[in-house]
PDB file of N, CA and C in Angstrom:
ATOM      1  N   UNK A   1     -92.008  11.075 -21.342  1.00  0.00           N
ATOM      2  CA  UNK A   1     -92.748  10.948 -20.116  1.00  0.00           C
ATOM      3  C   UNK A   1     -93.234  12.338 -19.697  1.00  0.00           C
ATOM      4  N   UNK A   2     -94.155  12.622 -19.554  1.00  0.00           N
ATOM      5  CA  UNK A   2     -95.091  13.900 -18.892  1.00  0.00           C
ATOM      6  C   UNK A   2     -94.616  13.788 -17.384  1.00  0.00           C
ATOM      7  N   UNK A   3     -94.341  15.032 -16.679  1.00  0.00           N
ATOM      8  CA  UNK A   3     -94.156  15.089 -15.294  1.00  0.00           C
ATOM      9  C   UNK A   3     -94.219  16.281 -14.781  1.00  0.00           C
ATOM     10  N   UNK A   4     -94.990  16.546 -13.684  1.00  0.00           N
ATOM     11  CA  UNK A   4     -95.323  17.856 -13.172  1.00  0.00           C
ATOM     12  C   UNK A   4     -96.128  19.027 -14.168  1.00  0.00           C
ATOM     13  N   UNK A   5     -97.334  17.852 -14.622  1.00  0.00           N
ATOM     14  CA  UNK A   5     -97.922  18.695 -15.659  1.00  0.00           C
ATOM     15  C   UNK A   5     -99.366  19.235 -15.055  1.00  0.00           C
ATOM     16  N   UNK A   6     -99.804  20.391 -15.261  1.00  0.00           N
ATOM     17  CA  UNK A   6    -101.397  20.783 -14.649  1.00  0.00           C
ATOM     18  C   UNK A   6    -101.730  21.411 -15.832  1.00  0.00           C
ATOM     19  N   UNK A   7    -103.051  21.672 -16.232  1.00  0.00           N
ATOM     20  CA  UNK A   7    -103.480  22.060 -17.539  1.00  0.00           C
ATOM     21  C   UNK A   7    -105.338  22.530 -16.750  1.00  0.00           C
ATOM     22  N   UNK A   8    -105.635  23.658 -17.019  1.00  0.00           N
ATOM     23  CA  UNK A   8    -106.656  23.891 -16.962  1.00  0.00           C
ATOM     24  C   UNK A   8    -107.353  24.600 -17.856  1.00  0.00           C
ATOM     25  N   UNK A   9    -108.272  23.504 -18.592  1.00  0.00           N
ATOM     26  CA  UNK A   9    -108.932  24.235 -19.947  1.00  0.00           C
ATOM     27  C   UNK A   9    -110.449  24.443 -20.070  1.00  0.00           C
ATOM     28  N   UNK A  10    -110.752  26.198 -19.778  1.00  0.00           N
ATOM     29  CA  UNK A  10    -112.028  26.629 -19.441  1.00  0.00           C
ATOM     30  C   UNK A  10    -113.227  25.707 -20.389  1.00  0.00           C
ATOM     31  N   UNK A  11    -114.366  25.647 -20.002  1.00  0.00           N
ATOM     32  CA  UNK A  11    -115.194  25.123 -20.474  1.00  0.00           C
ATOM     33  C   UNK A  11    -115.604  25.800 -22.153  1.00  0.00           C
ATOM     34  N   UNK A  12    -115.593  24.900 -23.056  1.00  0.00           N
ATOM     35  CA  UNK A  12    -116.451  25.642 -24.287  1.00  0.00           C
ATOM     36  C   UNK A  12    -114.837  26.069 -24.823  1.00  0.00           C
ATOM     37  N   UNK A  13    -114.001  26.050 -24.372  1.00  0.00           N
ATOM     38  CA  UNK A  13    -112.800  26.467 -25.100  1.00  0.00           C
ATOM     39  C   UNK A  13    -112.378  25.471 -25.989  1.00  0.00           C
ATOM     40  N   UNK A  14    -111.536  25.546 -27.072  1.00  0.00           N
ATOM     41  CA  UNK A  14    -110.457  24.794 -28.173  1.00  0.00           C
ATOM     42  C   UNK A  14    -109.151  25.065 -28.050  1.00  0.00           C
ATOM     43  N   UNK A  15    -108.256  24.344 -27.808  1.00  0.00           N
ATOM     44  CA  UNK A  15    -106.999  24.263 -27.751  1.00  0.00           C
ATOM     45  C   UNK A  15    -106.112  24.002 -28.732  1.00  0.00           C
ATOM     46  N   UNK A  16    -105.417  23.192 -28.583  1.00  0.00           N
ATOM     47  CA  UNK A  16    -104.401  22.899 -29.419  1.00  0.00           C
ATOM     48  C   UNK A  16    -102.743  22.596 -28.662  1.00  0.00           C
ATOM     49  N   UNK A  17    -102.448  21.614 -29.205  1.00  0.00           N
ATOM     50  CA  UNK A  17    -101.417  20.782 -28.298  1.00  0.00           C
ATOM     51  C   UNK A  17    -100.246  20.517 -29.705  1.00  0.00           C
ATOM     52  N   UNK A  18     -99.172  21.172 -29.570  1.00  0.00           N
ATOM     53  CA  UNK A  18     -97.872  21.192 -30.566  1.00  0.00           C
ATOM     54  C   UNK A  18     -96.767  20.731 -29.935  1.00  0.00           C
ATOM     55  N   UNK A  19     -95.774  20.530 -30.613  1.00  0.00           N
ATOM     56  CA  UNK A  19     -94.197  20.632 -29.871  1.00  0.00           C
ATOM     57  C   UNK A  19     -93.611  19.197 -30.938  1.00  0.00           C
ATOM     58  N   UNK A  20     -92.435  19.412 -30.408  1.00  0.00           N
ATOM     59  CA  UNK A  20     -91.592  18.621 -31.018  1.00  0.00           C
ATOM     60  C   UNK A  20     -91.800  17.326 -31.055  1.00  0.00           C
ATOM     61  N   UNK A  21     -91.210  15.931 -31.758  1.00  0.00           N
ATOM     62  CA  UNK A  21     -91.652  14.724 -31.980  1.00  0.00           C
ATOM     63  C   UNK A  21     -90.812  14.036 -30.440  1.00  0.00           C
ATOM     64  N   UNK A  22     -91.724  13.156 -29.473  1.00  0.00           N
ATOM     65  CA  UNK A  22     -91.986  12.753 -28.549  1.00  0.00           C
ATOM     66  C   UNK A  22     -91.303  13.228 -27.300  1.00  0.00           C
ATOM     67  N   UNK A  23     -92.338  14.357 -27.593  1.00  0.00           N
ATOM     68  CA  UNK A  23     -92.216  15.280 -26.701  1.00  0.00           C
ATOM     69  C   UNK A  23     -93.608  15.069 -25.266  1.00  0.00           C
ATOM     70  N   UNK A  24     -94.237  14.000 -25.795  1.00  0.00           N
ATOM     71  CA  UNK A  24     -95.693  13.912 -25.379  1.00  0.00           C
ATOM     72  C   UNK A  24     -97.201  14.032 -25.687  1.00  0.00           C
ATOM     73  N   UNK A  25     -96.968  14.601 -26.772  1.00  0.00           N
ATOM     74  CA  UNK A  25     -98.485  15.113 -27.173  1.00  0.00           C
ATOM     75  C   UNK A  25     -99.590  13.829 -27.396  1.00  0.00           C
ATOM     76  N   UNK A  26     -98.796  13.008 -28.298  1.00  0.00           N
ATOM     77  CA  UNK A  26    -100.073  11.818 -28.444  1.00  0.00           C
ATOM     78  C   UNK A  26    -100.168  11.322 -26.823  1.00  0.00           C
ATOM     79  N   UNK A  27     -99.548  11.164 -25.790  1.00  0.00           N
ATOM     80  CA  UNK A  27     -99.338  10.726 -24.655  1.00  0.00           C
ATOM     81  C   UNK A  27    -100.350  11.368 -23.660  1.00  0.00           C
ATOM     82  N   UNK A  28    -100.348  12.656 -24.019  1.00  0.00           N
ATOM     83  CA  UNK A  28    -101.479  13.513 -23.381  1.00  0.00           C
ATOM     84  C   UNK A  28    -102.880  13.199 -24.182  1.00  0.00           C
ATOM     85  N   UNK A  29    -102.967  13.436 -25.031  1.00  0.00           N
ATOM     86  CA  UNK A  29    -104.087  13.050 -25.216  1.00  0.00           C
ATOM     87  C   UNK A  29    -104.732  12.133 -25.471  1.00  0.00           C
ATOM     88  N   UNK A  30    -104.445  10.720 -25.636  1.00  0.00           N
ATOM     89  CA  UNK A  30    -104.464   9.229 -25.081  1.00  0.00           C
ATOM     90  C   UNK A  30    -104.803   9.293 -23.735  1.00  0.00           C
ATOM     91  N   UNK A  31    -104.471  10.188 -22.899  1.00  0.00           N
ATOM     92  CA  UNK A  31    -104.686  10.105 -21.531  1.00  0.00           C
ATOM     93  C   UNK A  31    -105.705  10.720 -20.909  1.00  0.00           C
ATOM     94  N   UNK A  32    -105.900  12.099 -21.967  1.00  0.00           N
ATOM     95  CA  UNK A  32    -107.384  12.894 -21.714  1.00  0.00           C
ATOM     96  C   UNK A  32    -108.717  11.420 -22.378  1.00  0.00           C
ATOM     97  N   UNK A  33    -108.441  10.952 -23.371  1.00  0.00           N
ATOM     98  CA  UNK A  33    -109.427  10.361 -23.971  1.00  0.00           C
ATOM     99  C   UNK A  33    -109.575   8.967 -23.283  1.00  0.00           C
ATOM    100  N   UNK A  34    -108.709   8.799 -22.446  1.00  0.00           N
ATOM    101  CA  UNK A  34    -108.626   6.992 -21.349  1.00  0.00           C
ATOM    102  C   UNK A  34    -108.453   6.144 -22.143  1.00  0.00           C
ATOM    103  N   UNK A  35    -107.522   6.307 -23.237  1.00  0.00           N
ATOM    104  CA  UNK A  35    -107.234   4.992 -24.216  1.00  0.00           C
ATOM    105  C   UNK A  35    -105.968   4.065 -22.668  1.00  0.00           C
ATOM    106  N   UNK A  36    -105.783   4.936 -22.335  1.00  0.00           N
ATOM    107  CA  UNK A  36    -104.531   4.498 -20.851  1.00  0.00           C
ATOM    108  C   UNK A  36    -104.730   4.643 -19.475  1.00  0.00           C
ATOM    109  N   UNK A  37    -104.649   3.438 -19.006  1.00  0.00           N
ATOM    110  CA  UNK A  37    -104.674   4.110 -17.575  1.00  0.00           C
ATOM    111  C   UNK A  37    -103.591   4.919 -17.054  1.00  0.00           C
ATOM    112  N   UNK A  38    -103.586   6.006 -16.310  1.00  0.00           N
ATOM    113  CA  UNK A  38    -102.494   6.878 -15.909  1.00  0.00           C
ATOM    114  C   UNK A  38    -101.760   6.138 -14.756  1.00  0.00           C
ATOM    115  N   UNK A  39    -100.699   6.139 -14.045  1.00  0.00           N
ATOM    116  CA  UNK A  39     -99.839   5.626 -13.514  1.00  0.00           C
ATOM    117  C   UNK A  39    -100.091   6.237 -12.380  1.00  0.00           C
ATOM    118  N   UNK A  40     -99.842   7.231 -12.194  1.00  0.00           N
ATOM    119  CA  UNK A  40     -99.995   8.454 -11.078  1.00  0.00           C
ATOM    120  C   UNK A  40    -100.474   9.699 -11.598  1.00  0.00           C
ATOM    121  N   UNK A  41    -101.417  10.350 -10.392  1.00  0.00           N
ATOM    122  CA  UNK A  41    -101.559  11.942 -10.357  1.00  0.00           C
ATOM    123  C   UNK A  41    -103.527  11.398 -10.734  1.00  0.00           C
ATOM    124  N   UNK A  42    -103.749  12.882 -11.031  1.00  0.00           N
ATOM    125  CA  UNK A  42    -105.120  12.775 -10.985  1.00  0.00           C
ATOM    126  C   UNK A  42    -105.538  13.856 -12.599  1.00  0.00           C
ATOM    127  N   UNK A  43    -106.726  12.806 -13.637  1.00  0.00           N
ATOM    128  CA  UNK A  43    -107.212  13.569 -14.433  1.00  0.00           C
ATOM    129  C   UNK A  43    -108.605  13.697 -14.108  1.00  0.00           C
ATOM    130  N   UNK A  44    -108.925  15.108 -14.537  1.00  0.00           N
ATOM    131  CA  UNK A  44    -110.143  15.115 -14.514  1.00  0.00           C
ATOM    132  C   UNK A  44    -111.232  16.210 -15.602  1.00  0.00           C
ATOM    133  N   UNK A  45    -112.148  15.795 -15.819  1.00  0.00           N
ATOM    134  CA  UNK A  45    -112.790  16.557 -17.086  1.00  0.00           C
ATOM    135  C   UNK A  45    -114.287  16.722 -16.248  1.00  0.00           C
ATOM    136  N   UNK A  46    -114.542  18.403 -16.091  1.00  0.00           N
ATOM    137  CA  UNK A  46    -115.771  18.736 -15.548  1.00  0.00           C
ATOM    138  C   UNK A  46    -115.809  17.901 -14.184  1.00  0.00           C
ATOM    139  N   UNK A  47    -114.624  18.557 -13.370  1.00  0.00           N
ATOM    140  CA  UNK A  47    -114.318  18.069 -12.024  1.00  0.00           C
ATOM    141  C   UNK A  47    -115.312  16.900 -11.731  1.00  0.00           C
ATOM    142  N   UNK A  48    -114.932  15.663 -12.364  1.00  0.00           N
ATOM    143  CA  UNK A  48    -115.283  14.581 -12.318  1.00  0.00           C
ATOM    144  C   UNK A  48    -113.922  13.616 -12.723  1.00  0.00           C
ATOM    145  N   UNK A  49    -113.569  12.748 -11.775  1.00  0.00           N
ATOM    146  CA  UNK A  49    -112.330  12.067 -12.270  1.00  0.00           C
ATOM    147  C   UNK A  49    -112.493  11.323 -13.571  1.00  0.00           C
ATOM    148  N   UNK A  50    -111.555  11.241 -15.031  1.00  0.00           N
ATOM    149  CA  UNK A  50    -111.651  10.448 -15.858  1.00  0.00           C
ATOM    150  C   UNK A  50    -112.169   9.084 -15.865  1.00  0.00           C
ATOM    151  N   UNK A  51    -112.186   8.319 -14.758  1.00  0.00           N
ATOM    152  CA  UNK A  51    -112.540   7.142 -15.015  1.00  0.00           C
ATOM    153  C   UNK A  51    -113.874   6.743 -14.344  1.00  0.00           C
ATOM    154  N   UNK A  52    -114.039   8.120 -13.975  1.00  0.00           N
ATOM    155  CA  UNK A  52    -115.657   7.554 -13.634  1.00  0.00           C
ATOM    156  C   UNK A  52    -116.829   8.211 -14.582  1.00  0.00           C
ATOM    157  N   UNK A  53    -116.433   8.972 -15.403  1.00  0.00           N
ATOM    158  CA  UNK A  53    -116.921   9.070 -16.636  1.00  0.00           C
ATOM    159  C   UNK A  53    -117.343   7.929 -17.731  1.00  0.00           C
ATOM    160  N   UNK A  54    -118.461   8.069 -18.391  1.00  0.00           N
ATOM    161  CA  UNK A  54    -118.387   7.133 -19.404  1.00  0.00           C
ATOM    162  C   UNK A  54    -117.326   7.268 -20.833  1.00  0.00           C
ATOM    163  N   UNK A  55    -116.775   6.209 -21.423  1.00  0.00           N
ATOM    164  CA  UNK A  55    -116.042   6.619 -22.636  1.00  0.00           C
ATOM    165  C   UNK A  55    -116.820   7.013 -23.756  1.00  0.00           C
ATOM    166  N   UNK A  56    -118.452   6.913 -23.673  1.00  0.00           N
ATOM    167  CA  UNK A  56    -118.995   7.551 -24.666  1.00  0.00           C
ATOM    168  C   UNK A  56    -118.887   9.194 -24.063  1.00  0.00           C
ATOM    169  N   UNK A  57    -119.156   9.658 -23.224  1.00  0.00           N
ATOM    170  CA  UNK A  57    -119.338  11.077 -22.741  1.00  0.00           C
ATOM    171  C   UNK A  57    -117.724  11.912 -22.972  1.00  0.00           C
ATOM    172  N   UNK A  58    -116.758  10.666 -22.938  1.00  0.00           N
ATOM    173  CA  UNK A  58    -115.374  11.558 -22.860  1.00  0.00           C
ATOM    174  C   UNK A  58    -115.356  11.952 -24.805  1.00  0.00           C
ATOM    175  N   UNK A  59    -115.576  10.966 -25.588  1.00  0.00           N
ATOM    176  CA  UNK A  59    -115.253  10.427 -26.967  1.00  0.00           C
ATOM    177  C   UNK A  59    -116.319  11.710 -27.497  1.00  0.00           C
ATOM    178  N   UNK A  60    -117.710  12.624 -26.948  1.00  0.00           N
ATOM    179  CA  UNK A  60    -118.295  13.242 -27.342  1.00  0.00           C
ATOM    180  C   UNK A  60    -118.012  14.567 -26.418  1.00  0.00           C
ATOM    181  N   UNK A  61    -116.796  14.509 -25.332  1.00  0.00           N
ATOM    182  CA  UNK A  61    -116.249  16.243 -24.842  1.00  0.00           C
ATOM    183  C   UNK A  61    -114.696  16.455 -25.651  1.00  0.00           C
ATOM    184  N   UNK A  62    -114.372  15.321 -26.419  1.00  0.00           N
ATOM    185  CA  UNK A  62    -113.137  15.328 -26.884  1.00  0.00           C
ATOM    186  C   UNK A  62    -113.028  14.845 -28.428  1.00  0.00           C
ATOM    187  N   UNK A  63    -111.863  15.383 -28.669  1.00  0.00           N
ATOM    188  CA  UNK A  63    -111.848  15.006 -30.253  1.00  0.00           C
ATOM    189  C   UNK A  63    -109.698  14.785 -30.451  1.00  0.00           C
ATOM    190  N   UNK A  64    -109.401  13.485 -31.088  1.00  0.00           N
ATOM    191  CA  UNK A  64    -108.381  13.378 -31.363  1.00  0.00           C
ATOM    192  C   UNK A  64    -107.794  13.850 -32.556  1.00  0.00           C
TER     193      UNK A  64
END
């Protein structure tokens, strides 16, 4: 379970998301890409909330 997480990733940047086995990672990013609805808290990509985005626009700012 993810909790008390904030992540701010400058525009035009590449990341990279590691750590141990279920630790979260597919969880996070299932959640950047809206395969899930989130439970609580707020995502957002290009201060626009995730779900008012289209899933073609998220599927072409993101890559799994």
């Amino acid at each position: 379970m993810l909790e008390n997480l904030s992540i701010d990733i400058p525009n035009g940047h590449i990341i990279r998301i590691y750590g141990k086995s279920g630790c979260g990672k597919s969880t996070l990013l299932e959640l950047f890409m809206w395969f899930w609805d989130k439970s609580t808290g707020i995502i957002t990509l290009s201060d626009t909330e995730i779900e008012e985005n289209n899933t073609k626009f998220l599927r072409n700012s993101e890559s799994y």
